[in-house]
PDB file of N, CA and C in Angstrom:
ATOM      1  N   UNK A   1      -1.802 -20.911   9.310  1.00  0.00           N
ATOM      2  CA  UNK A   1      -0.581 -20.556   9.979  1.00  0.00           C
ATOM      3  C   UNK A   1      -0.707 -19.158  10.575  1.00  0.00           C
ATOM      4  N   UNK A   2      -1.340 -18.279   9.826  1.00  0.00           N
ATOM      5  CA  UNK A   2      -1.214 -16.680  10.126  1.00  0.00           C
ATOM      6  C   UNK A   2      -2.335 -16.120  10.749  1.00  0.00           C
ATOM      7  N   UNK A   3      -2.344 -15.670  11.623  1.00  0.00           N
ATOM      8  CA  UNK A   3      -3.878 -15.308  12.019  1.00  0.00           C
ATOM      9  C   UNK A   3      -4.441 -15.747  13.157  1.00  0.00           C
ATOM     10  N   UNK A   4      -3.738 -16.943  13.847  1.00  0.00           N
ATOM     11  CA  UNK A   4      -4.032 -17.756  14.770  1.00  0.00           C
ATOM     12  C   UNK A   4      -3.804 -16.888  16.088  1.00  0.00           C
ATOM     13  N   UNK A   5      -4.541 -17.561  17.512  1.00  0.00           N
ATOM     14  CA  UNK A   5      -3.844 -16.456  18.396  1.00  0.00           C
ATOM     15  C   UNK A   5      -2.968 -17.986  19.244  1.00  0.00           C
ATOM     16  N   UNK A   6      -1.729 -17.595  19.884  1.00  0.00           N
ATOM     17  CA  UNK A   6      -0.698 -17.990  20.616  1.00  0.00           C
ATOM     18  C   UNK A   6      -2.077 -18.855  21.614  1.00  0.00           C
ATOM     19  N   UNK A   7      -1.646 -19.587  22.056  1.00  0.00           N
ATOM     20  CA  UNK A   7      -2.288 -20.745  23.164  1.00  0.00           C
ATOM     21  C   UNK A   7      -2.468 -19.913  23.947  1.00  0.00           C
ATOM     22  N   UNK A   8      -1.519 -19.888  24.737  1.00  0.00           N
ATOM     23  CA  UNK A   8      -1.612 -18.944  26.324  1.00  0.00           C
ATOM     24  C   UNK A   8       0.461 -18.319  26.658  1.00  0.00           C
ATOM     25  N   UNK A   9       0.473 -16.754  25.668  1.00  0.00           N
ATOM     26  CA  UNK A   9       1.138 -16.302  26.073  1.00  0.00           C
ATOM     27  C   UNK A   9       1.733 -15.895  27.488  1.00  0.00           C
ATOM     28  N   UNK A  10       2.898 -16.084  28.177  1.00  0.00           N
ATOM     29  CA  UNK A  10       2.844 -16.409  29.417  1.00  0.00           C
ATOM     30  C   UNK A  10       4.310 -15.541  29.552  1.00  0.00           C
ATOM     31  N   UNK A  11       4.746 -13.998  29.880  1.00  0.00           N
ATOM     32  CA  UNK A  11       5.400 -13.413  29.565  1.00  0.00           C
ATOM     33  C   UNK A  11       6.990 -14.272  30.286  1.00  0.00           C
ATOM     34  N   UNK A  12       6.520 -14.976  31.300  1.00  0.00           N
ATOM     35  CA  UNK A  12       7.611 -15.914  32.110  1.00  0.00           C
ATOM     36  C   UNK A  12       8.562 -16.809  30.995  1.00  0.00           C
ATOM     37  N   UNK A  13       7.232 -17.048  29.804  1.00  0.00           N
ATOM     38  CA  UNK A  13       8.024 -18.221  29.066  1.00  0.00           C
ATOM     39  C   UNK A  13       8.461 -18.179  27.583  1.00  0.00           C
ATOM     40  N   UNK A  14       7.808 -16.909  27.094  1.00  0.00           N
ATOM     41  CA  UNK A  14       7.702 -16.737  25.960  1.00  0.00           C
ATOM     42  C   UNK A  14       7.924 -15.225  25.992  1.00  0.00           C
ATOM     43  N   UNK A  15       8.487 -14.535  25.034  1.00  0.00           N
ATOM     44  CA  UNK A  15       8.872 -13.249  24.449  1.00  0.00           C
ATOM     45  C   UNK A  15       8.445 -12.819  22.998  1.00  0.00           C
ATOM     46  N   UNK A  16       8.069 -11.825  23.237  1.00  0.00           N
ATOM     47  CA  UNK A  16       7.645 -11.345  21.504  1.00  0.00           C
ATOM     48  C   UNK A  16       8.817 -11.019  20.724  1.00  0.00           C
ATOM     49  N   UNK A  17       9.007 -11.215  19.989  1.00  0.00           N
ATOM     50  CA  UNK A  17       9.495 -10.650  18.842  1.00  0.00           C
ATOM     51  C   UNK A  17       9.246 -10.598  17.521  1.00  0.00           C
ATOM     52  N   UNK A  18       9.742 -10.151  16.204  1.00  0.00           N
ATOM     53  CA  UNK A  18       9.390 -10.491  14.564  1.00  0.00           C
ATOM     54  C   UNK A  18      10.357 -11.082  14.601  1.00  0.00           C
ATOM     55  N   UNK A  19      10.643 -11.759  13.015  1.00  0.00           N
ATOM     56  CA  UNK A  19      11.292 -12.340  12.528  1.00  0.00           C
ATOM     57  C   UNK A  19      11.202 -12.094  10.864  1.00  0.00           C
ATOM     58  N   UNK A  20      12.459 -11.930  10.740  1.00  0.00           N
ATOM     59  CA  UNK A  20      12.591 -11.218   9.617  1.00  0.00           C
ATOM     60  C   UNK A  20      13.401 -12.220   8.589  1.00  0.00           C
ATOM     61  N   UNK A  21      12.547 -12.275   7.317  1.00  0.00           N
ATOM     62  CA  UNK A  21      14.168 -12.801   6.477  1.00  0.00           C
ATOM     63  C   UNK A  21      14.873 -12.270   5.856  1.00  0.00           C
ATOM     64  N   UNK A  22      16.573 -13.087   5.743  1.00  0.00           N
ATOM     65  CA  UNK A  22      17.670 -11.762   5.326  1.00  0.00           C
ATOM     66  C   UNK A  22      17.028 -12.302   3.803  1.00  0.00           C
ATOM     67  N   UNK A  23      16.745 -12.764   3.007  1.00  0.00           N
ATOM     68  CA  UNK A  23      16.259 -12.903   1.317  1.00  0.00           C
ATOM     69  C   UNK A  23      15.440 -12.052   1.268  1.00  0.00           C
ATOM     70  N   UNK A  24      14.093 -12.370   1.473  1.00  0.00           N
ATOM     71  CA  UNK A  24      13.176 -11.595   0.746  1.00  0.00           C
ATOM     72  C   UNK A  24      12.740 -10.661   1.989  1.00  0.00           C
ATOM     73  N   UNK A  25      12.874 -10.059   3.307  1.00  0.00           N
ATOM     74  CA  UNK A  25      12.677  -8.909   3.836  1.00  0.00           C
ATOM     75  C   UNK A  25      11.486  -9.334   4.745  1.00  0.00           C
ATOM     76  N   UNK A  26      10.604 -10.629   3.951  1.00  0.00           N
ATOM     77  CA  UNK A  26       9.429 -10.608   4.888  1.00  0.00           C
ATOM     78  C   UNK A  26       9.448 -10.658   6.572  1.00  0.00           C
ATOM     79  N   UNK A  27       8.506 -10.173   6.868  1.00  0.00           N
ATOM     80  CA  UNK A  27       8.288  -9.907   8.732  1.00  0.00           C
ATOM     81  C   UNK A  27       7.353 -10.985   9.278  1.00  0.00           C
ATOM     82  N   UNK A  28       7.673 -11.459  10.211  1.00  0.00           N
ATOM     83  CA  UNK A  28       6.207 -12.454  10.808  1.00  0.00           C
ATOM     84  C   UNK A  28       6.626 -11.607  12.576  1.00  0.00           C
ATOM     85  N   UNK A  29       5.515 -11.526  12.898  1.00  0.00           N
ATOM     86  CA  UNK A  29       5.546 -11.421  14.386  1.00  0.00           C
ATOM     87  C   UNK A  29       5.115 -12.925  14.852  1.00  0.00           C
ATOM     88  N   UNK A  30       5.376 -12.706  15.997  1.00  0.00           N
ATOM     89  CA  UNK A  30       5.390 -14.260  16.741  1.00  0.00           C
ATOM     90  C   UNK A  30       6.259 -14.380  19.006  1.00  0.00           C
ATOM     91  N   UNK A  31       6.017 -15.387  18.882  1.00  0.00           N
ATOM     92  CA  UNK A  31       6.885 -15.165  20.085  1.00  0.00           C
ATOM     93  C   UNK A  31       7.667 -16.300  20.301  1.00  0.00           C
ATOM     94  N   UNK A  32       9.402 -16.238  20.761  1.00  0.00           N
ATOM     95  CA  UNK A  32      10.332 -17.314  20.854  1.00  0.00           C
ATOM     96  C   UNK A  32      10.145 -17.665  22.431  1.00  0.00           C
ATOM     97  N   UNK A  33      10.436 -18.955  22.867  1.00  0.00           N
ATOM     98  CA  UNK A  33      10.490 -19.511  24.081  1.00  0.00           C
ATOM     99  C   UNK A  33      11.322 -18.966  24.831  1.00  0.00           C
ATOM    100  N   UNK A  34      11.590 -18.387  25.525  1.00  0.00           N
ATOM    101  CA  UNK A  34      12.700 -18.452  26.457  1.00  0.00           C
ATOM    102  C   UNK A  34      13.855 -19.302  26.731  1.00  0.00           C
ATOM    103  N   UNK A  35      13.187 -20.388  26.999  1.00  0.00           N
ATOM    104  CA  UNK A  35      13.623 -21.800  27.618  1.00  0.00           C
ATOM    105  C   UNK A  35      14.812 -22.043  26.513  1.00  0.00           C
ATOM    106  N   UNK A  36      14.045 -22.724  25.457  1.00  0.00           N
ATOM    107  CA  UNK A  36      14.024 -23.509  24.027  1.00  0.00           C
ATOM    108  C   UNK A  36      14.450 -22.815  22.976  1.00  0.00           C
ATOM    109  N   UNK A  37      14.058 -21.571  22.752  1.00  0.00           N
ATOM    110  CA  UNK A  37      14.067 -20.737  21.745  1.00  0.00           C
ATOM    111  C   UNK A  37      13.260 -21.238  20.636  1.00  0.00           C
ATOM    112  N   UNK A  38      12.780 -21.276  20.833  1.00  0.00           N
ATOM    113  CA  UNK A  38      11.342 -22.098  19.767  1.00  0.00           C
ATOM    114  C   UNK A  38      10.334 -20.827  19.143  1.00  0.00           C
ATOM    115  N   UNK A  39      10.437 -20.431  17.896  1.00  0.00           N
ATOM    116  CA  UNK A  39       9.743 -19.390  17.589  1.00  0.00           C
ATOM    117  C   UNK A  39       8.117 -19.980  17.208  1.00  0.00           C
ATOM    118  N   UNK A  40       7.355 -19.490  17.783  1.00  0.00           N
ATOM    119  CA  UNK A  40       6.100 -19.706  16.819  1.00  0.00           C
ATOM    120  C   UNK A  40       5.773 -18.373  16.531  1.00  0.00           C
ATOM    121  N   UNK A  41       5.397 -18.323  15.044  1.00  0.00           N
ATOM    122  CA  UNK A  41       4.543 -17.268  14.244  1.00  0.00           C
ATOM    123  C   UNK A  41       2.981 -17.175  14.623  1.00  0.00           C
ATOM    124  N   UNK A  42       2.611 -15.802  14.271  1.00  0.00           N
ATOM    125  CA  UNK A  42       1.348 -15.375  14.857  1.00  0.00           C
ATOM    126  C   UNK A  42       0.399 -14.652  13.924  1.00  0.00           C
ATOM    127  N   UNK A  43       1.425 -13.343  12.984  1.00  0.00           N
ATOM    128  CA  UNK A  43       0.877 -12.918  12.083  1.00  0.00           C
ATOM    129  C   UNK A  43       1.619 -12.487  11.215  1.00  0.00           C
ATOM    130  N   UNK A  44       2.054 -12.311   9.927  1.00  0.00           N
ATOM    131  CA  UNK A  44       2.344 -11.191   9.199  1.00  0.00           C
ATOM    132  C   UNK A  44       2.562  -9.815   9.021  1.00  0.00           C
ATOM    133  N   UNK A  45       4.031  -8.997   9.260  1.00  0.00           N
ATOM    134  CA  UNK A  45       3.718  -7.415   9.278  1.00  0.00           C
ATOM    135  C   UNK A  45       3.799  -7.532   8.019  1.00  0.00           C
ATOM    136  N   UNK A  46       3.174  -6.576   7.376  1.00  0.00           N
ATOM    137  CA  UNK A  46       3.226  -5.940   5.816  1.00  0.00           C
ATOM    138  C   UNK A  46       3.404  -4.741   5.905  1.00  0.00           C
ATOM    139  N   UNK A  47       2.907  -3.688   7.325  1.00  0.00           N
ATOM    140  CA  UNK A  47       2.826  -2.142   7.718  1.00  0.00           C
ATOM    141  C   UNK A  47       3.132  -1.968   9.000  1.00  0.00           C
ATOM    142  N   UNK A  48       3.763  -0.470   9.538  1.00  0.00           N
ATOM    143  CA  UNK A  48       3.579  -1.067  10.961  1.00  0.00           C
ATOM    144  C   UNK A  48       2.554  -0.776  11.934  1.00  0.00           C
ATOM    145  N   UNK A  49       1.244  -0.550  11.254  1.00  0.00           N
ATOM    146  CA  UNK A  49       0.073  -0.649  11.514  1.00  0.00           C
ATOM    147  C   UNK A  49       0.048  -2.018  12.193  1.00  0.00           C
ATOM    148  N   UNK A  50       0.602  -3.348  11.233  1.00  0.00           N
ATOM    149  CA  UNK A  50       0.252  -4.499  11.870  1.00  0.00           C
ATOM    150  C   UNK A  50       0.880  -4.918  12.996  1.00  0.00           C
ATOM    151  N   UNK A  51       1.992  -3.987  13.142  1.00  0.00           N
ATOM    152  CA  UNK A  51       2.904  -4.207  14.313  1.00  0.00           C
ATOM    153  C   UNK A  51       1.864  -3.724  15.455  1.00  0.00           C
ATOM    154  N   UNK A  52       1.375  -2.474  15.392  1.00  0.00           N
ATOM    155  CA  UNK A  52       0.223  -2.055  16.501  1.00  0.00           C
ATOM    156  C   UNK A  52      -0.861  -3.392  16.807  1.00  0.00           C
ATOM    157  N   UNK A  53      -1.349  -3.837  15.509  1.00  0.00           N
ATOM    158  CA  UNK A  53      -2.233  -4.653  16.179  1.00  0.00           C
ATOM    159  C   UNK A  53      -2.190  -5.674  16.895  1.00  0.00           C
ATOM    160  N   UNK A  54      -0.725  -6.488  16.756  1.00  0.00           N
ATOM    161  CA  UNK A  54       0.127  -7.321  17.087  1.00  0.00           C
ATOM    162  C   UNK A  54       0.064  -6.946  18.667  1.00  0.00           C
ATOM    163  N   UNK A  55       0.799  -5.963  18.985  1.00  0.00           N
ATOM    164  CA  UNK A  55       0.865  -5.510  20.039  1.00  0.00           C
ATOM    165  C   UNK A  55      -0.571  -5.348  21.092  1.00  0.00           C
ATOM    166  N   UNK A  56      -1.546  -4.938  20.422  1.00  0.00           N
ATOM    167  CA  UNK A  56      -2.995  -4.971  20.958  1.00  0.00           C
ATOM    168  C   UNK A  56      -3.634  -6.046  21.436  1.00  0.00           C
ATOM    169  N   UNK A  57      -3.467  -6.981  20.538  1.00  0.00           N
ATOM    170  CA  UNK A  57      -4.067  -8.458  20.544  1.00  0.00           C
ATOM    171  C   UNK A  57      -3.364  -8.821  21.626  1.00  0.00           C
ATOM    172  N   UNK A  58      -1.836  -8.836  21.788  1.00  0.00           N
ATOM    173  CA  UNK A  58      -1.181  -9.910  22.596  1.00  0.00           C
ATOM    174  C   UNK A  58      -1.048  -8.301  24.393  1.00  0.00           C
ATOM    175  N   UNK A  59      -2.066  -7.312  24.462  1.00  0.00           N
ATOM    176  CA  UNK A  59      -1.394  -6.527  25.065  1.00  0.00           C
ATOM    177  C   UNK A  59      -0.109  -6.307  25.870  1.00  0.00           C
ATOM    178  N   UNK A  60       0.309  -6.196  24.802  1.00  0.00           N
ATOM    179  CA  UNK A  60       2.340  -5.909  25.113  1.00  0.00           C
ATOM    180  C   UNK A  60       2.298  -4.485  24.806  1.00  0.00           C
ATOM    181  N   UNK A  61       2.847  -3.859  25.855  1.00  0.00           N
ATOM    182  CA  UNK A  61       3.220  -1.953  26.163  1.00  0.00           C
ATOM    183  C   UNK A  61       3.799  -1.551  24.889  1.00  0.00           C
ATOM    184  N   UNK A  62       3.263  -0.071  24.648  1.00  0.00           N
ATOM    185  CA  UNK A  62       4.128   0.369  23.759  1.00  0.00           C
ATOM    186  C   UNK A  62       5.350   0.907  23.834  1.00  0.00           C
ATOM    187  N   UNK A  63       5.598   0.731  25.065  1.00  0.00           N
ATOM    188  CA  UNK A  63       7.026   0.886  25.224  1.00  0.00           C
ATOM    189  C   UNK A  63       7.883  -0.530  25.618  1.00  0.00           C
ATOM    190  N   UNK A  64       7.277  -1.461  25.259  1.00  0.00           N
ATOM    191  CA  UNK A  64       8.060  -2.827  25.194  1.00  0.00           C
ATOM    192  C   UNK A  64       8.848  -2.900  24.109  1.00  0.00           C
ATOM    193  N   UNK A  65      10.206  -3.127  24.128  1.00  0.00           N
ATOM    194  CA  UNK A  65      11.358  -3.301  22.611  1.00  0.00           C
ATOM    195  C   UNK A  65      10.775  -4.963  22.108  1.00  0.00           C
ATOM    196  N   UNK A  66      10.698  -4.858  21.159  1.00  0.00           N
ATOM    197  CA  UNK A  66       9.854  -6.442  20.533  1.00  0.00           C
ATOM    198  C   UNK A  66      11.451  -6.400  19.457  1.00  0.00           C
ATOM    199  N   UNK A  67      12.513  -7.295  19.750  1.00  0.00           N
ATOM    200  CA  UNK A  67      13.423  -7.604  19.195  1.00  0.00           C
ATOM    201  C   UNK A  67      13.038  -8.098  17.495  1.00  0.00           C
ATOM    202  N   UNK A  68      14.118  -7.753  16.380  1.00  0.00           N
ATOM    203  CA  UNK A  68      14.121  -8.456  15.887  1.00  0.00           C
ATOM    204  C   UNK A  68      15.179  -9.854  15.652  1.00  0.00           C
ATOM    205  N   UNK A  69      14.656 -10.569  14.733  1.00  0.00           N
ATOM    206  CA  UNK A  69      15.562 -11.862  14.899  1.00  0.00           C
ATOM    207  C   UNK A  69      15.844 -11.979  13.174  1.00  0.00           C
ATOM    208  N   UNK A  70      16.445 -12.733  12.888  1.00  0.00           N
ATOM    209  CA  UNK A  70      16.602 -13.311  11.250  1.00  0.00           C
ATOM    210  C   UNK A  70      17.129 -14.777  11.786  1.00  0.00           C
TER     211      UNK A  70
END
């Protein structure tokens, strides 16, 4: 599930964001559809180190707001 990279991020159709749960706090980055709103997960934050790498991998600006969701 975690670790995988997105098919073919396509900024037209898909948006980054995390996703957070209101229980236990955990973070997944991932990106929701636009269209659909269809989240797929990508990786795990644990730090926000992983948020950087997140951002690297998928090169999204560091000045892009990456919403969160619950």
């Amino acid at each position: 599930m975690f670790g995988r990279k997105h098919r073919d991020y396509s900024p037209d159709e898909w948006e980054p964001v995390v996703r957070s749960s209101v229980c236990t706090g955990e973070k997944v980055a991932g990106f929701r559809n636009t269209h659909t709103g269809i989240f797929e997960d990508v990786m795990l934050i644990r730090a926000p180190s992983d948020l950087e790498e997140f951002r690297k991998a998928y090169r999204i600006s560091a000045d892009t707001k990456i919403p969160t969701i619950y």
